[in-house]
Every structure is written in C-alpha cells, then in structure tokens.
C-alpha atoms as a PDB file:
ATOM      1  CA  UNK A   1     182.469  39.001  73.922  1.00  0.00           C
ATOM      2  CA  UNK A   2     185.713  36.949  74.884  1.00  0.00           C
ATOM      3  CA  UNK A   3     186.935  34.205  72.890  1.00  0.00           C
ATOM      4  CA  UNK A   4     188.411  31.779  75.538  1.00  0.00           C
ATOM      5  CA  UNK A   5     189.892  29.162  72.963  1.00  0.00           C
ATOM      6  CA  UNK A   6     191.079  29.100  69.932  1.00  0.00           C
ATOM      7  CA  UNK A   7     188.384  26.575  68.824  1.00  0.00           C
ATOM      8  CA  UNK A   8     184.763  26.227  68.145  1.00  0.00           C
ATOM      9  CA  UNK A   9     183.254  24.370  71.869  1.00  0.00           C
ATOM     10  CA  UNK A  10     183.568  20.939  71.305  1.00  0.00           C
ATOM     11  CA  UNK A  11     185.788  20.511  68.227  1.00  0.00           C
ATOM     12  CA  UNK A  12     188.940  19.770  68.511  1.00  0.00           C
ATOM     13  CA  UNK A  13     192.031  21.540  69.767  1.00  0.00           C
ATOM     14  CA  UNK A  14     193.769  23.765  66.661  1.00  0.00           C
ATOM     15  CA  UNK A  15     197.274  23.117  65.573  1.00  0.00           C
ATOM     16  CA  UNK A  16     197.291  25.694  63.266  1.00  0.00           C
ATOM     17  CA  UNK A  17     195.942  29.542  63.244  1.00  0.00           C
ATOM     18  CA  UNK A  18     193.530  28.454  59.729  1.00  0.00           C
ATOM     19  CA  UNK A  19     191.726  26.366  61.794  1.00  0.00           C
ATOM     20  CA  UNK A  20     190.052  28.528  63.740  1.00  0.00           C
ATOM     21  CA  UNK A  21     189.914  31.582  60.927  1.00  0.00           C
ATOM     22  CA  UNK A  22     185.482  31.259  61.779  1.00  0.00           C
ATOM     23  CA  UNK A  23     186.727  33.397  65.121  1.00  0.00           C
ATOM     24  CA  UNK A  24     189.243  35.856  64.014  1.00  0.00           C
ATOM     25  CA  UNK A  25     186.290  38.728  63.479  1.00  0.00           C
ATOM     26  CA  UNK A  26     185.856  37.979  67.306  1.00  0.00           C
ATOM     27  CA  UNK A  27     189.316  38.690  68.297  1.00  0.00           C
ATOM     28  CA  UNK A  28     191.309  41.459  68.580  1.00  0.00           C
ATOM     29  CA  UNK A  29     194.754  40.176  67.384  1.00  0.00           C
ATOM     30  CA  UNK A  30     195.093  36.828  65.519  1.00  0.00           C
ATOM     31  CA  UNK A  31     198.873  35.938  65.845  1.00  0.00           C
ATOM     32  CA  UNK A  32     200.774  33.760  63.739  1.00  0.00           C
ATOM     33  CA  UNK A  33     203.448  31.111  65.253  1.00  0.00           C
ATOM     34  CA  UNK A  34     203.170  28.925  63.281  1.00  0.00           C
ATOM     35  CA  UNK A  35     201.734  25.326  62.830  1.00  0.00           C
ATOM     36  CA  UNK A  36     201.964  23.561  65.861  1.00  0.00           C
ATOM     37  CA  UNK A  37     204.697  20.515  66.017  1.00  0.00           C
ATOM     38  CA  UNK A  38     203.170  17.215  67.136  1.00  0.00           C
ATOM     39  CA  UNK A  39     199.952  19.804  68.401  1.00  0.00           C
ATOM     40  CA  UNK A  40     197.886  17.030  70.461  1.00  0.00           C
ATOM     41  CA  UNK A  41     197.275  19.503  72.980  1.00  0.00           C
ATOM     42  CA  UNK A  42     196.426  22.839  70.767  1.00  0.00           C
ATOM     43  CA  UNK A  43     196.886  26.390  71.754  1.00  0.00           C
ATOM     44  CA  UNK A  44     198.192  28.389  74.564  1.00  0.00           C
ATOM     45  CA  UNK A  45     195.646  31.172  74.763  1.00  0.00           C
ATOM     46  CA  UNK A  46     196.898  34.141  76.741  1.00  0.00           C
ATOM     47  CA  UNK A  47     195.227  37.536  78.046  1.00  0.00           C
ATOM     48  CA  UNK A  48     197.141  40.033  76.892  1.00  0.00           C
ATOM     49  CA  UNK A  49     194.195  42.956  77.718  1.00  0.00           C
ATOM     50  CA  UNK A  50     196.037  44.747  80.800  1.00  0.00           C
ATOM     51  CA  UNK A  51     199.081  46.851  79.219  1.00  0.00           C
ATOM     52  CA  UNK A  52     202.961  45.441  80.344  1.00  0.00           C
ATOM     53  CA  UNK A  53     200.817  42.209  81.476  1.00  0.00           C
ATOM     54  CA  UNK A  54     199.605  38.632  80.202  1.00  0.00           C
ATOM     55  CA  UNK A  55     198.049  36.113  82.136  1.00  0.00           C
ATOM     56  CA  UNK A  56     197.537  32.319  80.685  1.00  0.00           C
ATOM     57  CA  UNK A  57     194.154  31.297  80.181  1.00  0.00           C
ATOM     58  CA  UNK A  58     194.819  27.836  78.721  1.00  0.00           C
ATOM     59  CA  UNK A  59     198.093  25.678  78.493  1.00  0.00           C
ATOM     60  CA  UNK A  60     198.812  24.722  75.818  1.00  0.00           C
ATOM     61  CA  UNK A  61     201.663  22.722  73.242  1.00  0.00           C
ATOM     62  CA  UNK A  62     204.206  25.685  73.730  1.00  0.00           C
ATOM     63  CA  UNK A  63     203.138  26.797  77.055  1.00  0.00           C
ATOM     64  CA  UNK A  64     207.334  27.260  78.051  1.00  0.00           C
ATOM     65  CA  UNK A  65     208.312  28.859  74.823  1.00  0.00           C
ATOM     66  CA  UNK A  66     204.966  31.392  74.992  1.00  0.00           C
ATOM     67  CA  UNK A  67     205.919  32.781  78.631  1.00  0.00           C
ATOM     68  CA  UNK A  68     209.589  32.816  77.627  1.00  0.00           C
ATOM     69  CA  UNK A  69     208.982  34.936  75.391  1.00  0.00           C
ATOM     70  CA  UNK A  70     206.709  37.074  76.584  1.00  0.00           C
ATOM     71  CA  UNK A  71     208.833  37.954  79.790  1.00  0.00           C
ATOM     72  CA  UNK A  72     212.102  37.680  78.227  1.00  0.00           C
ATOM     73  CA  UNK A  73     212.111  39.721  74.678  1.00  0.00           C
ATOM     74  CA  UNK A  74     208.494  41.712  76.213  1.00  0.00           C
ATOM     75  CA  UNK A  75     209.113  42.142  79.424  1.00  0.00           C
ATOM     76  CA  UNK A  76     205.791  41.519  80.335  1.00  0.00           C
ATOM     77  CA  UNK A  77     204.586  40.184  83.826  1.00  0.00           C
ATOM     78  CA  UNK A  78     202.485  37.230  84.223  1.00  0.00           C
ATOM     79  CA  UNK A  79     199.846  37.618  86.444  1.00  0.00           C
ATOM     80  CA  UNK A  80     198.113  34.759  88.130  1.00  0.00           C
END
C-alpha cells in the first residue's frame, strides 16, 4: 500500500503534518518540517524507497528547498 499524498482523496492539500495524522500508520516515516508558510499548494511528497535516491512524486509549497536539501546536505540523486 503506497500513500501518494499527504491527504485523504479529495480533501484539501495539508499545510501541516497533524493534518494528515489518519495516514501516518500507512507510512513508513512521517517527517516533520514544519507548518507550511502561506501552504496553498500543500506538500512535496517524495520517494525516498531506493537507498542514496529520491524521486518527487508531487510538487509541492517547498519543492526548491526539499531537493536542496536532499542533494546538498544528503547527497542523494534525484531520479526522474
């Protein structure tokens, strides 16, 4: 079972990680940014299931600041 958003289908998109706390028993990590700053556009969701790798499933609010980090302090390779 993959969780492919970090909101129920149909509600609205999530600005902060409470919001979607119904689907944390679904996931495998639940991580903690933050609430999201003027969050019209919700969550970035990112595969991080291949090891040294991430690939983005959905853009989202802080889409730049999520890959930045990921390659820069991870060193992890996006795939596309």
């Amino acid at each position: 079972f993959k969780v492919p958003s970090a909101n129920v289908s149909g509600s609205g998109n999530t600005v902060d990680v409470m919001e979607f706390e119904e689907l944390w028993p679904s996931c495998s990590y639940v991580f903690d940014g933050g609430r999201i700053q003027g969050g019209a556009k919700g969550s970035t969701v990112i595969d991080l299931s291949q090891k040294g790798r991430f690939r983005i499933i959905r853009d989202g609010e802080v889409y730049d600041t999520v890959v930045r980090i990921l390659e820069g302090k991870y060193g992890l390779v996006r795939l596309t």
